[in-house]
C-alpha atoms as a PDB file:
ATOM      1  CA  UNK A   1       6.325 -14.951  14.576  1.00  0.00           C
ATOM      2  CA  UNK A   2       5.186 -12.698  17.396  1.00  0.00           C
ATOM      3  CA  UNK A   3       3.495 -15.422  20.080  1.00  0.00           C
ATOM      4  CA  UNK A   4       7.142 -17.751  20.117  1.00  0.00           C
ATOM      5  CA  UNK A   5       9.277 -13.983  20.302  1.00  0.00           C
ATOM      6  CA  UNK A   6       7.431 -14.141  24.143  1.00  0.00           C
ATOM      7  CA  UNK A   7       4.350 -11.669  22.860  1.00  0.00           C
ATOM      8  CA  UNK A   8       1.000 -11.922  24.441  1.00  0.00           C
ATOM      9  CA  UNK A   9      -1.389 -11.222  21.488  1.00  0.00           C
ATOM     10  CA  UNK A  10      -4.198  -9.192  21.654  1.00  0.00           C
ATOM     11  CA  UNK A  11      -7.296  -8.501  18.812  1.00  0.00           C
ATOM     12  CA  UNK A  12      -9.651  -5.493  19.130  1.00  0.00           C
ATOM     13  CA  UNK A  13     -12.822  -4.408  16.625  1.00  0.00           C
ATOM     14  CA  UNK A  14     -15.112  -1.660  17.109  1.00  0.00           C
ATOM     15  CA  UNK A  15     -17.793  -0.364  14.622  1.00  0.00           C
ATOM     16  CA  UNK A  16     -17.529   2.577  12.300  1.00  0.00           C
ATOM     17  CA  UNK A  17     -18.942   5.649  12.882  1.00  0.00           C
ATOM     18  CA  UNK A  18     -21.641   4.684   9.983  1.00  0.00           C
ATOM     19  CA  UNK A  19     -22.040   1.221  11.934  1.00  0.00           C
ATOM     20  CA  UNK A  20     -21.774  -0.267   8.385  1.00  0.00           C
ATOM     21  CA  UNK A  21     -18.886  -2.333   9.066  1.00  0.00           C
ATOM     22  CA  UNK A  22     -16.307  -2.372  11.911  1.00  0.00           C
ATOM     23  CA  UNK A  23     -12.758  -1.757  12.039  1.00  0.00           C
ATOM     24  CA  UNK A  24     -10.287  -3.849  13.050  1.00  0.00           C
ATOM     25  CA  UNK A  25      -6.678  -4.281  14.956  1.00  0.00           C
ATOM     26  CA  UNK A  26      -5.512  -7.364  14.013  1.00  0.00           C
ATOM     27  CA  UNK A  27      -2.416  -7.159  16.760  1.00  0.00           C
ATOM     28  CA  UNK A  28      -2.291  -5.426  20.011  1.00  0.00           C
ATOM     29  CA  UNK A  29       0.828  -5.488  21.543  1.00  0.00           C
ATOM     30  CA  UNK A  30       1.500  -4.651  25.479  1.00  0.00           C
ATOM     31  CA  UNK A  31       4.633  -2.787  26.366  1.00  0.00           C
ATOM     32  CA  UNK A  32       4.179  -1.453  30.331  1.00  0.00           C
ATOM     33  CA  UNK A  33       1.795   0.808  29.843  1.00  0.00           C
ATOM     34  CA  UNK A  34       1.207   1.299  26.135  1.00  0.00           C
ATOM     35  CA  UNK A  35       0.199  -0.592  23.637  1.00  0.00           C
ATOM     36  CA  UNK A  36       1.371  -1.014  19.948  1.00  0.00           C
ATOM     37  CA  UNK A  37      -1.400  -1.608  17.429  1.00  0.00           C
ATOM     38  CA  UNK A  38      -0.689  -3.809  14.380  1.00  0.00           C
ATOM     39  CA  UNK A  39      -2.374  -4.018  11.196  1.00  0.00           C
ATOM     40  CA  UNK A  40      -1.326  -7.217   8.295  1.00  0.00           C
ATOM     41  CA  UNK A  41      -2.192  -6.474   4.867  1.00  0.00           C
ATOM     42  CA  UNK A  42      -1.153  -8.387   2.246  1.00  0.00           C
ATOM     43  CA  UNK A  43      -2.085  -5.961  -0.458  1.00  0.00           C
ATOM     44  CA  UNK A  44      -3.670  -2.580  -0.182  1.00  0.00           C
ATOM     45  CA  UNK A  45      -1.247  -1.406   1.805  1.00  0.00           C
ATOM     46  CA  UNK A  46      -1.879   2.153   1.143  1.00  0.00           C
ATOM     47  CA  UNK A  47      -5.507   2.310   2.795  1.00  0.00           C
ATOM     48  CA  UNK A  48      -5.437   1.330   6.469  1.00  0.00           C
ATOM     49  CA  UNK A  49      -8.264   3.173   8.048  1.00  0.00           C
ATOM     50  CA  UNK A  50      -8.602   1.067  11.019  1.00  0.00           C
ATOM     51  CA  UNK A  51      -5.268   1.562  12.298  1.00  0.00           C
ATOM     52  CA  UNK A  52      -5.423   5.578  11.303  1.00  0.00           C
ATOM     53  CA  UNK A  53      -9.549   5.542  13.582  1.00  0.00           C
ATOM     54  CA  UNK A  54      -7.576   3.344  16.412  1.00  0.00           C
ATOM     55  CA  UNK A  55      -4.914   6.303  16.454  1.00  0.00           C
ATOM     56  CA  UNK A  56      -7.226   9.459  16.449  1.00  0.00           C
ATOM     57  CA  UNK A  57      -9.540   7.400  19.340  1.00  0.00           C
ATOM     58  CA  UNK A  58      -6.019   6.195  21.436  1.00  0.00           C
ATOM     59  CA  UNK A  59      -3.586   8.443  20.428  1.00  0.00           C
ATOM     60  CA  UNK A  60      -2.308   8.557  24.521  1.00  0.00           C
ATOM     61  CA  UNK A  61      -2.083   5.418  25.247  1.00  0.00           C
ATOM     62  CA  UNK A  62      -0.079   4.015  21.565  1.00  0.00           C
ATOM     63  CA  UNK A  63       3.666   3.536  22.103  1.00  0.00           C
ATOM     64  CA  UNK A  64       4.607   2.736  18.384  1.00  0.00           C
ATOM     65  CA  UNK A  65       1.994   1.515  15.345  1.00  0.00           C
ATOM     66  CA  UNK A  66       2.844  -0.879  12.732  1.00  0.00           C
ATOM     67  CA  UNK A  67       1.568  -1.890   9.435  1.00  0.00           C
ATOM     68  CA  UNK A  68       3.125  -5.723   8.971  1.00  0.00           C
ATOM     69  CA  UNK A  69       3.150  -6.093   4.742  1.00  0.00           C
ATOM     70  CA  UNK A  70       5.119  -7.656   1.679  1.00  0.00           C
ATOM     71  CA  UNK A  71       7.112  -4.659   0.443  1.00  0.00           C
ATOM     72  CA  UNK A  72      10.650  -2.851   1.932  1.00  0.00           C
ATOM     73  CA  UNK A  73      10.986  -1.234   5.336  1.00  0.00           C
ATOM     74  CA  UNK A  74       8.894   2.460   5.094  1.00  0.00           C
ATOM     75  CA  UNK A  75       8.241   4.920   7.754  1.00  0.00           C
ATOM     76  CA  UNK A  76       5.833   7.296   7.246  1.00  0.00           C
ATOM     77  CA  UNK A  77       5.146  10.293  10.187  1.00  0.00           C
ATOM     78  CA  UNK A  78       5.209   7.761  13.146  1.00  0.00           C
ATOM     79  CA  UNK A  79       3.700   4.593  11.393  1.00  0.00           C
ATOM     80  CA  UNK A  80       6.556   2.134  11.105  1.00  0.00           C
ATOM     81  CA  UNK A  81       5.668   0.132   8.197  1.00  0.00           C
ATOM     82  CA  UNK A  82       7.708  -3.509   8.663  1.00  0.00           C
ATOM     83  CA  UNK A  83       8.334  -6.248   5.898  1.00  0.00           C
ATOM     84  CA  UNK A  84       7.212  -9.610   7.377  1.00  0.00           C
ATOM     85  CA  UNK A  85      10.319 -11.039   7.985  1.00  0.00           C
ATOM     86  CA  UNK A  86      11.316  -8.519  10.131  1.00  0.00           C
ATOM     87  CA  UNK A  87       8.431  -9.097  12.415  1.00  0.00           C
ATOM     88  CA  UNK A  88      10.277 -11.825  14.605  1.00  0.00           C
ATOM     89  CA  UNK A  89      11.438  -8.227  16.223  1.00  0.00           C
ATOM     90  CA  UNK A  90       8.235  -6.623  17.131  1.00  0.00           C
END
């Protein structure tokens, strides 16, 4: 639903401070000058570290965040969490 709505998609990983594992944007979205990280989760919604790392690292350069999921709109402090049919908007 984003790349026919005219988006250019983007995806970004970088490892963890532990180097364990890596996190993970699965959406980076171009508007001017900022970007708009997006993270998909189809459950486990309540955990999403790599968007919350990509924040603290990019805070200054992050226009909006969203967390694409299954459940109602939500907003919580500035992360605008979107049902999936709603992402033909993005």
């Amino acid at each position: 639903m984003l790349k026919p709505t005219g988006n250019e998609l983007f995806y970004y990983t970088w490892p963890t401070e532990s180097g364990n594992h890596n996190y993970e944007i699965d959406f980076l979205l171009s508007r001017g000058n900022k970007i708009c990280p997006i993270e998909v989760k189809s459950s486990g919604y309540k955990s999403y570290a790599s968007l919350e790392a990509f924040m603290r690292k990019y805070h200054d350069r992050i226009l909006h965040r969203y967390l694409i999921y299954t459940k109602d709109f939500d907003k919580v402090n500035d992360l605008e969490m979107i049902p999936v049919f709603l992402t033909m908007f993005l």
